[in-house]
Protein backbone atom coordinates (compact mmCIF):
# COMPACT_ATOMS: atom_id res chain seq x y z
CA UNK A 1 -73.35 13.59 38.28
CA UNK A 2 -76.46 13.40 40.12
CA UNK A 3 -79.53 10.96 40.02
CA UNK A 4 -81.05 13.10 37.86
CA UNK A 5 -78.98 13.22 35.04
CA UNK A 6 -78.72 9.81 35.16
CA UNK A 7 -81.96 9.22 34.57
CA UNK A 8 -82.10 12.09 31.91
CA UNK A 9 -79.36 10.31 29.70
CA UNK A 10 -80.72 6.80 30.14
CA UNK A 11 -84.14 8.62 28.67
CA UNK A 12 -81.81 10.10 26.22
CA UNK A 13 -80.22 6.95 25.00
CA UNK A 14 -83.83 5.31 24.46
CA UNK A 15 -84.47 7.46 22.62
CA UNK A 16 -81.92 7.41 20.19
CA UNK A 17 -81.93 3.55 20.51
CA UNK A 18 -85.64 3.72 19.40
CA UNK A 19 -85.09 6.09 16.37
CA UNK A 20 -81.80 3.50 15.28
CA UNK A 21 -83.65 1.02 15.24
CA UNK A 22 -86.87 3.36 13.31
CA UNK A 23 -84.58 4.15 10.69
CA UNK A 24 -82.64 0.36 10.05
CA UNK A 25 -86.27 -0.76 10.44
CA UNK A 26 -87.48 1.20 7.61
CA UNK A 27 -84.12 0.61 5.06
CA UNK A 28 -85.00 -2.74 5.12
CA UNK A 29 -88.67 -2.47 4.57
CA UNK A 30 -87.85 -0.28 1.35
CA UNK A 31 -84.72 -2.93 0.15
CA UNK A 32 -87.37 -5.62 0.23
CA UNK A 33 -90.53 -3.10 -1.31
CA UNK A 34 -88.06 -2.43 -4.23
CA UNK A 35 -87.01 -6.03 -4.74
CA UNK A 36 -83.14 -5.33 -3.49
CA UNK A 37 -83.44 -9.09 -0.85
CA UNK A 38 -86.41 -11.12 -0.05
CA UNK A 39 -87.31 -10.92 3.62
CA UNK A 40 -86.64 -14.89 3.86
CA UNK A 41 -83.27 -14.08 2.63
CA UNK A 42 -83.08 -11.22 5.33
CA UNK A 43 -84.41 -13.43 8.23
CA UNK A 44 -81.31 -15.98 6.46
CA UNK A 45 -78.34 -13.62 6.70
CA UNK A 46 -79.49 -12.17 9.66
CA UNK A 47 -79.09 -15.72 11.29
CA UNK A 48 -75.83 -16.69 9.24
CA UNK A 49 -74.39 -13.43 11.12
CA UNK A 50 -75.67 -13.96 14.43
CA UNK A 51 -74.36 -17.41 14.39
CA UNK A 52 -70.75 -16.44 13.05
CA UNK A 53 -70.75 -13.70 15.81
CA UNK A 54 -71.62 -16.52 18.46
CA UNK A 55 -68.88 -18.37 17.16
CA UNK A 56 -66.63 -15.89 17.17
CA UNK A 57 -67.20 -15.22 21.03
CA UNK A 58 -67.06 -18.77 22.19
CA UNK A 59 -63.38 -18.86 19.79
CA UNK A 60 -62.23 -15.56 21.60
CA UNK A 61 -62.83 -16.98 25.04
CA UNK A 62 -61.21 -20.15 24.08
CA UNK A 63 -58.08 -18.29 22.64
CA UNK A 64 -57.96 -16.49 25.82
CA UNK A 65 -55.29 -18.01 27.90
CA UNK A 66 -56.38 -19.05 31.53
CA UNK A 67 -54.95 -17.12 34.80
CA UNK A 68 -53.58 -18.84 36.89
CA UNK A 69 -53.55 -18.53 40.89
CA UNK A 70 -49.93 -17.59 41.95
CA UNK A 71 -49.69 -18.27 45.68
């Protein structure tokens, strides 16, 4: 794959990346128009989630067990 390719699928990829996040952007706007979840009670879960996936990593990489050097 050349250079130029590359570049064409990072462009690609932005794209897509930028309609995702269009679309989830606009499902939550209309959940919140229609009354489905407040947008403080968005913001709420949203940080509930990111805080259980933190916790989840720093569990993972405490489960993992540690290499050691063999000589």
């Amino acid at each position: 794959m050349n250079t130029m390719e590359i570049i064409g699928q990072i462009a690609d990829l932005k794209d897509t990346d930028y309609k995702n996040t269009l679309a989830v952007s606009v499902l939550i706007e209309l959940l919140i128009a229609k009354g489905v979840f407040t947008r403080q009670e968005f913001a709420l879960k949203a940080r509930e989630l990111e805080q259980a996936s933190l916790a989840e990593i720093l569990l993972s990489r405490r489960a993992k067990p540690v290499k050691s050097a063999s000589r």
